[in-house]
N, C-alpha and C. Protein backbone atom coordinates (compact mmCIF):
# COMPACT_ATOMS: atom_id res chain seq x y z
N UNK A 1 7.39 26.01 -2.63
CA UNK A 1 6.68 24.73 -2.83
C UNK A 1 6.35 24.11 -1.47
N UNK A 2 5.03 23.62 -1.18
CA UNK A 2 4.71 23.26 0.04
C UNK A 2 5.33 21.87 0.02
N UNK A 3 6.04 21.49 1.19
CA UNK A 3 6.68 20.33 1.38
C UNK A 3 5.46 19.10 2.43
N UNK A 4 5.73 17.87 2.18
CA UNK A 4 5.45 16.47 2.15
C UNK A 4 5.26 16.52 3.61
N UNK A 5 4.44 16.20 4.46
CA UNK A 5 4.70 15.56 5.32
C UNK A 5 4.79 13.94 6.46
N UNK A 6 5.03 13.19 6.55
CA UNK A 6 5.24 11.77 7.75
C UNK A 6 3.37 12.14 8.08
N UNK A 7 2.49 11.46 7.51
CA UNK A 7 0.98 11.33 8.12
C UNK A 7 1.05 10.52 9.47
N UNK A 8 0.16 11.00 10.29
CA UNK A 8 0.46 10.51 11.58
C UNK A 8 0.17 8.80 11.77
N UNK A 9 0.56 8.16 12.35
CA UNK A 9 0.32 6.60 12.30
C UNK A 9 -1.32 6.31 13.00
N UNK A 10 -2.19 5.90 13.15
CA UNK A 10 -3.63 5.69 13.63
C UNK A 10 -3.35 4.67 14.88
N UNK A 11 -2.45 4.83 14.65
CA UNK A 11 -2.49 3.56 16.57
C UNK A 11 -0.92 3.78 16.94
N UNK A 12 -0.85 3.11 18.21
CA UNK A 12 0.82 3.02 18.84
C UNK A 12 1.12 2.18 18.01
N UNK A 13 2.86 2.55 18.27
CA UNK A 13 4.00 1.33 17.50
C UNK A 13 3.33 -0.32 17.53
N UNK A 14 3.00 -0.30 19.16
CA UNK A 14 2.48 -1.49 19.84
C UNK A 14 1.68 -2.16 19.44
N UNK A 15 0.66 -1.65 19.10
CA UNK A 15 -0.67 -1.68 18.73
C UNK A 15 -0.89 -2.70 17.84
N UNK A 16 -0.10 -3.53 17.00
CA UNK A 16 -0.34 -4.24 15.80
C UNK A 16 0.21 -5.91 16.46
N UNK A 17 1.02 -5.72 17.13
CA UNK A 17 1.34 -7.13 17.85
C UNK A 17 0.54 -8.07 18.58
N UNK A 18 0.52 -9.35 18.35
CA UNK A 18 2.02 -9.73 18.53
C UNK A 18 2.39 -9.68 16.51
N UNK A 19 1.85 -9.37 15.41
CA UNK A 19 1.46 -9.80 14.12
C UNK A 19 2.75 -8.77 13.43
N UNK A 20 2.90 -8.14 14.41
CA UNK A 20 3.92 -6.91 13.94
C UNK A 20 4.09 -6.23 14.77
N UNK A 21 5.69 -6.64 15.03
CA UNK A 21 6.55 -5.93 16.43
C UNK A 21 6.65 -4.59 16.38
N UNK A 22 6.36 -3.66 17.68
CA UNK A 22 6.76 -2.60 18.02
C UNK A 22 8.12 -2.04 17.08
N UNK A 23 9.22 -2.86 17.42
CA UNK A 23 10.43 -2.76 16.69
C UNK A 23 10.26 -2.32 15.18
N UNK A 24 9.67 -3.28 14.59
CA UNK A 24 9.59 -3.26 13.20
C UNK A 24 8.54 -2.36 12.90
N UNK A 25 7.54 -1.66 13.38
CA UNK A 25 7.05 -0.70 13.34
C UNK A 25 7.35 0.98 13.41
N UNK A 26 8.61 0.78 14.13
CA UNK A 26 9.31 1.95 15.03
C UNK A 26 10.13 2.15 13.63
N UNK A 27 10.88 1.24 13.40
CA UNK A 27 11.60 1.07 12.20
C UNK A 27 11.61 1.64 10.53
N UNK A 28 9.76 0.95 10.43
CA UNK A 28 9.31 0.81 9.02
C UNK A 28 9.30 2.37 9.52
N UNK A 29 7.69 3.14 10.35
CA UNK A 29 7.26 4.06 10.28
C UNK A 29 8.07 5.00 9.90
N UNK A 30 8.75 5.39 11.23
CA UNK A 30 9.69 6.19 11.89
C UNK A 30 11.51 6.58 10.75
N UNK A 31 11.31 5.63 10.14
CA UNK A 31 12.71 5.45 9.56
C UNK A 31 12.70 5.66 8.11
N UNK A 32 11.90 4.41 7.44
CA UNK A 32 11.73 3.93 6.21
C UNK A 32 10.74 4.63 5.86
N UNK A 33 9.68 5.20 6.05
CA UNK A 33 8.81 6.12 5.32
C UNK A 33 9.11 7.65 5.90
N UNK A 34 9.40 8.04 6.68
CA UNK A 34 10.01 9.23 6.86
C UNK A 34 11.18 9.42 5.75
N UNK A 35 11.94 8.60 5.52
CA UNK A 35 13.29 8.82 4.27
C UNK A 35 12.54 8.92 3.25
N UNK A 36 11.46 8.48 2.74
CA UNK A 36 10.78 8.10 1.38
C UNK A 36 10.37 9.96 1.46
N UNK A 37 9.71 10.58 2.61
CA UNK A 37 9.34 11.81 3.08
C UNK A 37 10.03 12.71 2.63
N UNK A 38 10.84 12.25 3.50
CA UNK A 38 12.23 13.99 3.49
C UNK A 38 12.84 13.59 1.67
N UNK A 39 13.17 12.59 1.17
CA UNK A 39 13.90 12.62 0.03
C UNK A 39 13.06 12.89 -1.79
N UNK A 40 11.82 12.35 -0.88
CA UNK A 40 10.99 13.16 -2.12
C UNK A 40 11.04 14.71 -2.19
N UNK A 41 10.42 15.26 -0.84
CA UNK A 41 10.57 16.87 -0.65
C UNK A 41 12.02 16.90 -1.71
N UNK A 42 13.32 16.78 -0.98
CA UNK A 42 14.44 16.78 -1.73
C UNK A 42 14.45 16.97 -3.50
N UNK A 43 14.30 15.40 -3.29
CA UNK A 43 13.87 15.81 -4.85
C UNK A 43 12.69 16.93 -6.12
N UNK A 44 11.63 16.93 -4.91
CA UNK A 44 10.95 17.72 -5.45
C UNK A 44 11.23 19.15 -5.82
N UNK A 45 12.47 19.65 -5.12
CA UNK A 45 12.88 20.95 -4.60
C UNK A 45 13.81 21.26 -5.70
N UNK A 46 14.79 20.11 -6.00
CA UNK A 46 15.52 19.92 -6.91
C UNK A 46 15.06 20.16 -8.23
N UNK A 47 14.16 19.44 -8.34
CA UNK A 47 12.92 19.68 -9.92
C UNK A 47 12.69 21.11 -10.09
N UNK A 48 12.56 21.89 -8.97
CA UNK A 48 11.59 22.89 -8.89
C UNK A 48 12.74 23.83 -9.64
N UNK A 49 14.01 23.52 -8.81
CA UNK A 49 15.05 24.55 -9.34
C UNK A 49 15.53 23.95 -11.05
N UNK A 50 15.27 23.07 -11.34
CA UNK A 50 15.98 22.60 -12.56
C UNK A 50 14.73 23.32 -13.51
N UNK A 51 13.34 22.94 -13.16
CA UNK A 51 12.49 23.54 -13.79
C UNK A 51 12.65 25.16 -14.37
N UNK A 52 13.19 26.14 -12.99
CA UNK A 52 13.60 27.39 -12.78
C UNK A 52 14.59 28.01 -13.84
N UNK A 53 15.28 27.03 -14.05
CA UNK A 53 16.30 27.10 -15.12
C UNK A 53 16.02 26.79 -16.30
N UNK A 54 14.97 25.66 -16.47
CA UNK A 54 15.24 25.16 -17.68
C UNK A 54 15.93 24.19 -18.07
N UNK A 55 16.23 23.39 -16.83
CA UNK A 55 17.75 22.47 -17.17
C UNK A 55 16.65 21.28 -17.29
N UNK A 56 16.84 20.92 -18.49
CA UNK A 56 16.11 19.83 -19.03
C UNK A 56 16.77 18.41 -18.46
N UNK A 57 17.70 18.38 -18.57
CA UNK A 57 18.68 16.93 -18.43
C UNK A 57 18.62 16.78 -17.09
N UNK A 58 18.38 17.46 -16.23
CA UNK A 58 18.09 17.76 -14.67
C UNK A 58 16.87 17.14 -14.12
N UNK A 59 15.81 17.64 -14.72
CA UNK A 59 14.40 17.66 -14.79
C UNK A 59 14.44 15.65 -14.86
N UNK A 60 15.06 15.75 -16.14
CA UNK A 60 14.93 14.16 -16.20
C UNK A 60 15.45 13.03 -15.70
N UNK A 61 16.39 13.51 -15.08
CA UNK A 61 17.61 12.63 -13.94
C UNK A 61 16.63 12.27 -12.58
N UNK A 62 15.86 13.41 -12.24
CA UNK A 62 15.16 13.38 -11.20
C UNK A 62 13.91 12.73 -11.29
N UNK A 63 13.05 12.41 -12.06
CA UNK A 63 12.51 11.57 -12.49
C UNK A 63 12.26 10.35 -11.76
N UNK A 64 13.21 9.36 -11.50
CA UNK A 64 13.09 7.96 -10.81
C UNK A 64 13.39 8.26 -9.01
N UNK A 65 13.80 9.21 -9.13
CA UNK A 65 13.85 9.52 -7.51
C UNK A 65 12.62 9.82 -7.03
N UNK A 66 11.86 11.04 -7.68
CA UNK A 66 10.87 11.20 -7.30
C UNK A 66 9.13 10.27 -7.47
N UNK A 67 9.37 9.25 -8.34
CA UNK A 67 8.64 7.92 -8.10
C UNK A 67 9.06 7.20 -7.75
N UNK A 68 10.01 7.19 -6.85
CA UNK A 68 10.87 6.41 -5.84
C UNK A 68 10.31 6.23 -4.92
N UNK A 69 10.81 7.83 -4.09
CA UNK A 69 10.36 8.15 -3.12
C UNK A 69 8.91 8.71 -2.96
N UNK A 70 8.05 9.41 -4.09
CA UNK A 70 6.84 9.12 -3.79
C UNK A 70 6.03 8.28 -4.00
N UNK A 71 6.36 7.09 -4.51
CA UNK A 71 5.47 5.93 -4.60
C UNK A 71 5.94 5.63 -2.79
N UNK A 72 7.06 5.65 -2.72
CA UNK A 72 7.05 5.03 -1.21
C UNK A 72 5.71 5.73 0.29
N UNK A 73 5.98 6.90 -0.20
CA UNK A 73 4.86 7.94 0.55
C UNK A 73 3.35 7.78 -0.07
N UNK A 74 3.13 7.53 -1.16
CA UNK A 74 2.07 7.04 -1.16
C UNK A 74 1.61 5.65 -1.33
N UNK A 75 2.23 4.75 -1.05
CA UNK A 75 1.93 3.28 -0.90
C UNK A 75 2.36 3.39 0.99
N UNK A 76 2.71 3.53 1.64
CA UNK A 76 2.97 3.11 2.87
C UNK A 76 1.71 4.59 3.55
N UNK A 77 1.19 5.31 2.88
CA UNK A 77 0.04 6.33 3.62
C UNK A 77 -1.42 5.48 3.83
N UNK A 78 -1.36 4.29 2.58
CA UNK A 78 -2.20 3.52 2.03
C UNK A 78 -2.40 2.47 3.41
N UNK A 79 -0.81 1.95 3.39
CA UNK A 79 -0.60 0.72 4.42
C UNK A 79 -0.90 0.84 5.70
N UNK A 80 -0.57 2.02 6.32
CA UNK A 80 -1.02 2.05 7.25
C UNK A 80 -1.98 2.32 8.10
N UNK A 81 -3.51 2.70 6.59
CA UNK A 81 -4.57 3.30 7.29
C UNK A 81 -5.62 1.50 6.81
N UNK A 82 -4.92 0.57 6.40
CA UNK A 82 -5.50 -0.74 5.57
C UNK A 82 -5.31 -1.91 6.67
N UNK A 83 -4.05 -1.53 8.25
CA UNK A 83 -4.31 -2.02 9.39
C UNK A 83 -4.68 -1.58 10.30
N UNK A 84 -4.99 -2.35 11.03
CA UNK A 84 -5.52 -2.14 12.47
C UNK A 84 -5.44 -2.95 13.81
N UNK A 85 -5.66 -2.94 14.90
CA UNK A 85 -5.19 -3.64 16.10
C UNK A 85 -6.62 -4.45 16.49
N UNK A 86 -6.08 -5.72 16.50
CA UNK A 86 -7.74 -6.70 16.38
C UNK A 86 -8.46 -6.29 17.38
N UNK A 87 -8.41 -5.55 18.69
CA UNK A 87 -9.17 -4.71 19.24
C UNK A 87 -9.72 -3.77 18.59
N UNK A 88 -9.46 -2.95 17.50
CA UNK A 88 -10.74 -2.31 17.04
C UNK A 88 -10.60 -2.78 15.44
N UNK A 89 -10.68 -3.71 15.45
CA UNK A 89 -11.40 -4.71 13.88
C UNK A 89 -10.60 -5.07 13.20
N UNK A 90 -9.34 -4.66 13.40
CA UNK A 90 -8.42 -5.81 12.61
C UNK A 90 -8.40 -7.06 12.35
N UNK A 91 -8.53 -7.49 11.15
CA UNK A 91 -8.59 -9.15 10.81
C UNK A 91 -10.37 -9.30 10.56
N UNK A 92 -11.21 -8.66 11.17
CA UNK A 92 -12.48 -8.82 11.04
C UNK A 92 -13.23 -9.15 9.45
N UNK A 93 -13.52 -9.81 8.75
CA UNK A 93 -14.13 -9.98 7.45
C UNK A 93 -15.02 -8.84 7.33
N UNK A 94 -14.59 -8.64 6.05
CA UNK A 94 -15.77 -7.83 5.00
C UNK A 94 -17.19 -7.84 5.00
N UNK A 95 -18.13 -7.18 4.93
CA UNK A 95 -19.24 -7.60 4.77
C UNK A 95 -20.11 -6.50 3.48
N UNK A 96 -21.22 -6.25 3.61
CA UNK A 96 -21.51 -5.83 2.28
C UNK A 96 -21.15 -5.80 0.86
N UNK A 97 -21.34 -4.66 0.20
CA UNK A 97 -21.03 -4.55 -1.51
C UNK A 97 -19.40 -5.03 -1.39
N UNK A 98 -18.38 -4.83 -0.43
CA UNK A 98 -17.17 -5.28 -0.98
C UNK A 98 -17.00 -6.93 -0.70
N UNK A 99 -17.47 -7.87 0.39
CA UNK A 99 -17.82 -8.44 0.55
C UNK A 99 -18.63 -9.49 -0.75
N UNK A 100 -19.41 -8.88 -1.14
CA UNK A 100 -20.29 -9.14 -2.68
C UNK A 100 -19.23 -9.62 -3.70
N UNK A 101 -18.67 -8.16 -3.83
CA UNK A 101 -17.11 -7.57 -5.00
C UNK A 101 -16.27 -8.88 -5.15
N UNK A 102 -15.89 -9.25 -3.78
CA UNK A 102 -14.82 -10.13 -3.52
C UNK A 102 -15.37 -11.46 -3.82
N UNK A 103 -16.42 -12.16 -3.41
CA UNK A 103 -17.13 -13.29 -3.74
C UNK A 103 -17.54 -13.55 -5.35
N UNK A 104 -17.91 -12.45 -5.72
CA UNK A 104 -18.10 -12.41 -6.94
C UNK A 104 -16.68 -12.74 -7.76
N UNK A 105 -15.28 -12.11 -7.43
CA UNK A 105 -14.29 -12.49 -8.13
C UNK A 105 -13.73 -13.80 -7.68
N UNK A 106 -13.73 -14.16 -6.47
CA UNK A 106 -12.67 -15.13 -6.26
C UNK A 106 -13.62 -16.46 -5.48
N UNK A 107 -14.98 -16.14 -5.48
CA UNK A 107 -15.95 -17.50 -4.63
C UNK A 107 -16.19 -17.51 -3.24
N UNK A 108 -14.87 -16.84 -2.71
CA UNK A 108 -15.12 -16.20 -1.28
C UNK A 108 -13.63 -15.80 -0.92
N UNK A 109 -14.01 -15.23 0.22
CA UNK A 109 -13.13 -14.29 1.27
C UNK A 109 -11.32 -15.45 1.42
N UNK A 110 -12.04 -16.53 1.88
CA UNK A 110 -10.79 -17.35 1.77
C UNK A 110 -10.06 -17.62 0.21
N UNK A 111 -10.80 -18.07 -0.55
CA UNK A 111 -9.92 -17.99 -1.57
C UNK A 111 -9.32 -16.61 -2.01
N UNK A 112 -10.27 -15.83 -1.99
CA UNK A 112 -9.39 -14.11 -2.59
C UNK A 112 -7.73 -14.42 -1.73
N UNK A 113 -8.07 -14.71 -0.75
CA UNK A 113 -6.38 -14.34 0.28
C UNK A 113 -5.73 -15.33 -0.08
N UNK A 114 -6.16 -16.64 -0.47
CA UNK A 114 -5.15 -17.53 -0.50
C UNK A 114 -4.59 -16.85 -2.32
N UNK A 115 -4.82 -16.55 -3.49
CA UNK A 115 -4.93 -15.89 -4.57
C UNK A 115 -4.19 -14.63 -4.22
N UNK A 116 -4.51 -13.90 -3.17
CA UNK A 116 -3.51 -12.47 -3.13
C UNK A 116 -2.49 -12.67 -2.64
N UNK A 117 -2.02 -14.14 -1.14
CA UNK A 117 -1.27 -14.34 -0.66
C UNK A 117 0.40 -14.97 -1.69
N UNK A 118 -0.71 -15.77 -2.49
CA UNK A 118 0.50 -16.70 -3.50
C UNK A 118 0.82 -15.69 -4.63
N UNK A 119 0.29 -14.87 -4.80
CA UNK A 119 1.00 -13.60 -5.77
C UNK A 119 1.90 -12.85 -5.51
N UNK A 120 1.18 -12.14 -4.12
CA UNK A 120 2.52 -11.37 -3.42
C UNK A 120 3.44 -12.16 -2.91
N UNK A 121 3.57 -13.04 -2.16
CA UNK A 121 5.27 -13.88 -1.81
C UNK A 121 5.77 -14.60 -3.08
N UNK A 122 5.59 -14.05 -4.38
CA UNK A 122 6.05 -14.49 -5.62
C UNK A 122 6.75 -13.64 -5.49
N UNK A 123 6.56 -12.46 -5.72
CA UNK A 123 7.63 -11.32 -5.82
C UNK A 123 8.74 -11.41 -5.90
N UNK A 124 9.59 -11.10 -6.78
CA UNK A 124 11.01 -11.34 -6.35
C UNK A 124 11.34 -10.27 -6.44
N UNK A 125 12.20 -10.17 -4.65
CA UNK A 125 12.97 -8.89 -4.59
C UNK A 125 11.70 -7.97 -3.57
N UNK A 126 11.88 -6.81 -3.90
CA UNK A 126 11.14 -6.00 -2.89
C UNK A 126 10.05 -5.51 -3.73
N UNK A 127 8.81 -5.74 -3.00
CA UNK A 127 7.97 -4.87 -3.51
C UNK A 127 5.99 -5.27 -2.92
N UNK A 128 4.82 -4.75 -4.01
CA UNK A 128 3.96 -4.91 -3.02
C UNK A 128 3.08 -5.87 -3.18
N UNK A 129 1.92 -6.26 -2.97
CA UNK A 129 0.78 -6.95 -3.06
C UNK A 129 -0.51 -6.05 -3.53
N UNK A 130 -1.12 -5.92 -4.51
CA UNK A 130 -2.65 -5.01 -4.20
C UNK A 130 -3.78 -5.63 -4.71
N UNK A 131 -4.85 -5.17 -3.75
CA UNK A 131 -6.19 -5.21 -4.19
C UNK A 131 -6.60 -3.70 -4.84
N UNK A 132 -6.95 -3.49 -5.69
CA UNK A 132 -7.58 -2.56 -6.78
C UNK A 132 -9.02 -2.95 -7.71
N UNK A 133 -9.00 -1.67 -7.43
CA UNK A 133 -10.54 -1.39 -8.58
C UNK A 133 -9.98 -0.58 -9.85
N UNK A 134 -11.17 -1.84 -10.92
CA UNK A 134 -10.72 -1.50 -12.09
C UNK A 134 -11.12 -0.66 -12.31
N UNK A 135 -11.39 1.04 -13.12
CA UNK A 135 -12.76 1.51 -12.97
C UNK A 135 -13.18 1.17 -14.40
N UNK A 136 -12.65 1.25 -15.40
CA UNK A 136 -13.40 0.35 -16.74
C UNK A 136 -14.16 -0.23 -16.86
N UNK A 137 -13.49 -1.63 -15.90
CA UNK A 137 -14.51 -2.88 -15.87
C UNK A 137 -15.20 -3.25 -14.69
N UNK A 138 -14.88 -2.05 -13.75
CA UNK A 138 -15.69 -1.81 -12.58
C UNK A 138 -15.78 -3.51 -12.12
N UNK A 139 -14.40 -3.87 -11.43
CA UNK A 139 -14.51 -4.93 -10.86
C UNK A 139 -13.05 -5.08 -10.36
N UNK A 140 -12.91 -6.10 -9.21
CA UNK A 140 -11.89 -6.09 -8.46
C UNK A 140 -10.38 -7.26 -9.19
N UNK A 141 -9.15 -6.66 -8.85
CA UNK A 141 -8.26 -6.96 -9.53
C UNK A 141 -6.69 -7.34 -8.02
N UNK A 142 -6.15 -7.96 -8.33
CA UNK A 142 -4.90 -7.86 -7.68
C UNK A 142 -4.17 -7.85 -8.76
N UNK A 143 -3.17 -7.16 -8.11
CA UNK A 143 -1.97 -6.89 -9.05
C UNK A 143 -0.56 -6.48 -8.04
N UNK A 144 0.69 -7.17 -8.40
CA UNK A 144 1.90 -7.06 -7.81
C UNK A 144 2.67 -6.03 -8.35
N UNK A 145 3.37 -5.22 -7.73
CA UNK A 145 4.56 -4.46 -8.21
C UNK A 145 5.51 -4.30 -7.86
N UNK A 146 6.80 -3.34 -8.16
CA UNK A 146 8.14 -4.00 -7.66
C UNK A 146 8.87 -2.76 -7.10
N UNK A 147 9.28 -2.89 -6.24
CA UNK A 147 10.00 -1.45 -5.49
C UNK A 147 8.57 -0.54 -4.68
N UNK A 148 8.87 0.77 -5.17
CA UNK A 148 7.63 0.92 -4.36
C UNK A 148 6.65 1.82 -5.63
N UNK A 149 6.44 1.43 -6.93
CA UNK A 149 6.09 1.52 -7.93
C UNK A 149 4.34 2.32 -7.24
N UNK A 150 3.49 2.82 -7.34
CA UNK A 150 2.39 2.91 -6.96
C UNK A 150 1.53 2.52 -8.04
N UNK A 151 0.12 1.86 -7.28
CA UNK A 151 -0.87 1.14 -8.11
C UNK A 151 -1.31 2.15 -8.99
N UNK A 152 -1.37 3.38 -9.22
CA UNK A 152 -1.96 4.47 -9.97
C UNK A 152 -1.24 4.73 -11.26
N UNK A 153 -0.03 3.89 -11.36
CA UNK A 153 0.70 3.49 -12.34
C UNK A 153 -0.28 2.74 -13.47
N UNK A 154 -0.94 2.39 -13.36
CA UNK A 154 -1.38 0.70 -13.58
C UNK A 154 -2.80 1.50 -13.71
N UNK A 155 -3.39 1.89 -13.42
CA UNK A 155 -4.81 2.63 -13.89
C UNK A 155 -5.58 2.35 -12.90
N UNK A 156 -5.60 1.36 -12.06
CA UNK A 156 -5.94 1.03 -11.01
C UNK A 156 -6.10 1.93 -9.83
N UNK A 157 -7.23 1.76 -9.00
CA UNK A 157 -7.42 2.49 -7.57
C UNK A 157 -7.09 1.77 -6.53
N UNK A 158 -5.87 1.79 -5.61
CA UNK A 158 -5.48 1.09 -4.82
C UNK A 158 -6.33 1.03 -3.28
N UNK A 159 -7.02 0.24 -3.15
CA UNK A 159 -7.97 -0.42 -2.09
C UNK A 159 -6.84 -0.85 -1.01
N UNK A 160 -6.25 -1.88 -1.04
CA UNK A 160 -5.60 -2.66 -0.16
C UNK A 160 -4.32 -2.91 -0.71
N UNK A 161 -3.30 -2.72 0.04
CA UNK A 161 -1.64 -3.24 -0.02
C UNK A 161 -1.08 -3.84 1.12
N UNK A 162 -0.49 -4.92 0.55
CA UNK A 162 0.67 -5.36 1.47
C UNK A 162 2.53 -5.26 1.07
N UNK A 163 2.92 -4.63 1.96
CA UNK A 163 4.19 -4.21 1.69
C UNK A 163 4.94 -5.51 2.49
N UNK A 164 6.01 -6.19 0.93
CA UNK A 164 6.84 -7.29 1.37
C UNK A 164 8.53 -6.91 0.84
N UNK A 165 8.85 -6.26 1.10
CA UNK A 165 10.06 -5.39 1.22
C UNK A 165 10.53 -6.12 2.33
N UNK A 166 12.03 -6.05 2.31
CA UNK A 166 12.26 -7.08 3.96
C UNK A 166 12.28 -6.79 5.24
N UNK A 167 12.34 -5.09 5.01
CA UNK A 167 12.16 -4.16 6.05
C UNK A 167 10.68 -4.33 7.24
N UNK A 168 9.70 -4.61 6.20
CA UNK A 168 8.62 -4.77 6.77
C UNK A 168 8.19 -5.61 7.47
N UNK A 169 9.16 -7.04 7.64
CA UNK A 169 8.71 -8.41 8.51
C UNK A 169 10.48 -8.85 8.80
N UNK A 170 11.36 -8.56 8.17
CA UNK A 170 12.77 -9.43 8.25
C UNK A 170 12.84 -9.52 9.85
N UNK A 171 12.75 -8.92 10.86
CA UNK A 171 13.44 -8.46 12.12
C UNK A 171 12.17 -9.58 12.67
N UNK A 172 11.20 -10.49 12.44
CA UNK A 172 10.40 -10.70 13.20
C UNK A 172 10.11 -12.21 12.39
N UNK A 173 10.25 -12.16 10.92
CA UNK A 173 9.81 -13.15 10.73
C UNK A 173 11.29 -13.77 9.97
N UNK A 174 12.33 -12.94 10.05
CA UNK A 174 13.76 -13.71 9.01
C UNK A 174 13.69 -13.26 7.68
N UNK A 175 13.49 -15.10 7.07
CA UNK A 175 13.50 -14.52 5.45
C UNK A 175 12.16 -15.43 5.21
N UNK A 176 11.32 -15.84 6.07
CA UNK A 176 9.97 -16.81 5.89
C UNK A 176 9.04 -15.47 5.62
N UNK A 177 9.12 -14.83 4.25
CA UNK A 177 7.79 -14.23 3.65
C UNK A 177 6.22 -14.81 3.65
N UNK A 178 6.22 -15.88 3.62
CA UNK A 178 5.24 -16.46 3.68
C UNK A 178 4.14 -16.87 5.16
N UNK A 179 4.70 -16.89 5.83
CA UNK A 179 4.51 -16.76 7.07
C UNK A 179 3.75 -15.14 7.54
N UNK A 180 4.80 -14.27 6.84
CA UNK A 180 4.53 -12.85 7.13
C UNK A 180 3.13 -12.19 7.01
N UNK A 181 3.14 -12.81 5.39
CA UNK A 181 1.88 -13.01 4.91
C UNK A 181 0.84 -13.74 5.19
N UNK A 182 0.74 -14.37 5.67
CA UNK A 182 -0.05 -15.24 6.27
C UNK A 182 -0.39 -14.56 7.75
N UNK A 183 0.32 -14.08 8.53
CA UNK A 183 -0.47 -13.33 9.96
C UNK A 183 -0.55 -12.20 9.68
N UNK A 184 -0.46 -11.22 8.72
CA UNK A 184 -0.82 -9.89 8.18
C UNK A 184 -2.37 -9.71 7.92
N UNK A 185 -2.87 -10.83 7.74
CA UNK A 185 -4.23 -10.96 7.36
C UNK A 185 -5.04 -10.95 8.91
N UNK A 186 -4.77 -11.13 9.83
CA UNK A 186 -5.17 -11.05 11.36
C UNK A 186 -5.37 -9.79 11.74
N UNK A 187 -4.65 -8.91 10.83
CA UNK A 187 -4.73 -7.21 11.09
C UNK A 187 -5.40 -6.39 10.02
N UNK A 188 -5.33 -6.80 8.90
CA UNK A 188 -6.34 -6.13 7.93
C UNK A 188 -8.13 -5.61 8.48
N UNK A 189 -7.50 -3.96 7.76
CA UNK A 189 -8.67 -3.23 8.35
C UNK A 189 -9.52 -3.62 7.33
N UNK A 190 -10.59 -4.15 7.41
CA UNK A 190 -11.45 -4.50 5.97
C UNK A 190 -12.42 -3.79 5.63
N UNK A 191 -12.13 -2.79 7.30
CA UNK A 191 -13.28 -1.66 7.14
C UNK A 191 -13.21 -0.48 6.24
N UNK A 192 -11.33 -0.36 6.51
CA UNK A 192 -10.70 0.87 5.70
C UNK A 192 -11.28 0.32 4.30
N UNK A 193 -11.02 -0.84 3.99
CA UNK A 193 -11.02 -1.07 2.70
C UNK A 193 -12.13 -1.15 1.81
N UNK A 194 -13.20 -1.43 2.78
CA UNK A 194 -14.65 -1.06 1.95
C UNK A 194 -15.08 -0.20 1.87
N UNK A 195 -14.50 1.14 3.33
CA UNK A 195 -14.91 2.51 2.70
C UNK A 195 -14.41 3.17 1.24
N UNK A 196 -12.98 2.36 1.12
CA UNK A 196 -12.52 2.86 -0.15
C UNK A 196 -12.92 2.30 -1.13
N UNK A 197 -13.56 1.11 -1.44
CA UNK A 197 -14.34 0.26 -2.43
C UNK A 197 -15.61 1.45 -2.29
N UNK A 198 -16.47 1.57 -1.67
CA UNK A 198 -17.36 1.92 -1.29
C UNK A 198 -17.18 3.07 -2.21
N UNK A 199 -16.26 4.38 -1.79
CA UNK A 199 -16.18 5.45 -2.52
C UNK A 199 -15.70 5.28 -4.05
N UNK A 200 -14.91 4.68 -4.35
CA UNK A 200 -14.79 4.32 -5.96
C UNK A 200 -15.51 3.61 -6.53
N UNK A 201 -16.51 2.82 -6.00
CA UNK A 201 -17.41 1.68 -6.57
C UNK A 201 -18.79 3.02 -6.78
N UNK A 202 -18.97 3.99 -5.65
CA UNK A 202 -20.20 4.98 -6.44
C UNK A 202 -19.83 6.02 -7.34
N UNK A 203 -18.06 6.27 -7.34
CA UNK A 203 -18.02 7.35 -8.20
C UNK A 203 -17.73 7.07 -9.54
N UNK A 204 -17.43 5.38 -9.94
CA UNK A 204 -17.49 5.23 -11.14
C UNK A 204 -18.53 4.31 -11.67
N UNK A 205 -19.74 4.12 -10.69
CA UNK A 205 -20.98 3.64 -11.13
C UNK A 205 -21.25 3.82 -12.40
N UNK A 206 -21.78 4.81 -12.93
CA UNK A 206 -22.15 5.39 -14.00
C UNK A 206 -21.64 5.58 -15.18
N UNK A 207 -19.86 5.84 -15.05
CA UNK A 207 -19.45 6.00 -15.48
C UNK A 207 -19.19 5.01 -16.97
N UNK A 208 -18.67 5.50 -18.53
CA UNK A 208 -18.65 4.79 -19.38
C UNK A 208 -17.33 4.33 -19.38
N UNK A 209 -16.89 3.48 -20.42
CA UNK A 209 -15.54 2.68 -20.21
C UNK A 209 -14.89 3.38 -20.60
């Protein structure tokens, strides 16, 4: 079975500050999604042999580990290609069809964030923030989840996440989530995020409900 690998990060540790310390970067990357890495492989390997056998009760034990740890690998592959270092466009506003998308749901750019901001620091406990496309109703949605649950759960195409786990701001911002959230938006790639609007907004154009 081909094993998982740590996707490379798109900028230095550095690169995101002062909005997000080196430290807490070195940390999240390097530490906290590498474990989500190696323990899915783990688990996956585990499945593979329980599968091998037949061991049913096995198969199903493993289960929450492996949307554990791969929601963690695929929500933090998400996160880190959704920032960027305000030297090359981080924080920069939207413009075009997602731009449109977003005005159309929430009246504008500022309200969408103040609306995604007060959802995600609701959270209780650990977990994420998202912007998603519906493809049904072919229109834009936030939606919160808890641990590292992935938006693909939910039917949803995950556009944009913010990870509020405490790992991700505690060392820089305490226990003021709100704050966190609030200068996270200074780094949002909005570019990443309209290419990915962009690509799900033409491939379910057409499409029926």
């Amino acid at each position: 079975m081909s094993q998982y690998q740590l996707p490379p990060l798109p900028y230095d540790l550095s690169a995101l500050e002062p909005v997000i310390s080196a430290e807490i970067m070195n940390l999240h990357y390097n530490k906290h999604h590498a474990a989500y890495v190696a323990n899915l492989n783990k688990a996956l390997d585990q499945y593979s042999d329980a599968n091998a056998k037949n061991d049913l009760p096995a198969m199903i034990a493993l289960q929450s580990a492996i949307k554990f740890n791969g929601g963690g690998n695929i929500n933090h592959s998400i996160f880190w290609t959704n920032l960027a270092p305000k030297n090359k466009g981080g924080g920069t506003p939207p413009n075009g069809p997602l731009a449109k998308a977003i005005d159309a749901g929430w009246g504008s750019l500022d309200k969408f964030i103040e609306d995604f901001s007060a959802k995600t620091v609701a959270i209780q406990g650990s977990g994420w923030g998202w912007l998603g496309y519906n493809k049904a109703r072919k229109l834009l949605e936030i939606v919160t989840l808890s641990n590292q649950d992935p938006l693909s759960t939910t039917g949803l195409v995950p556009l944009l996440g913010i990870d509020v786990w405490e790992h991700a701001y505690y060392l820089q911002y305490k226990n003021v989530r709100p704050d966190y959230v609030k200068a996270i938006w200074g780094v949002v790639n909005w570019k990443n995020v309209a290419e990915r609007y962009a690509t799900v907004a033409e491939q379910y154009a057409t499409a029926k409900p």
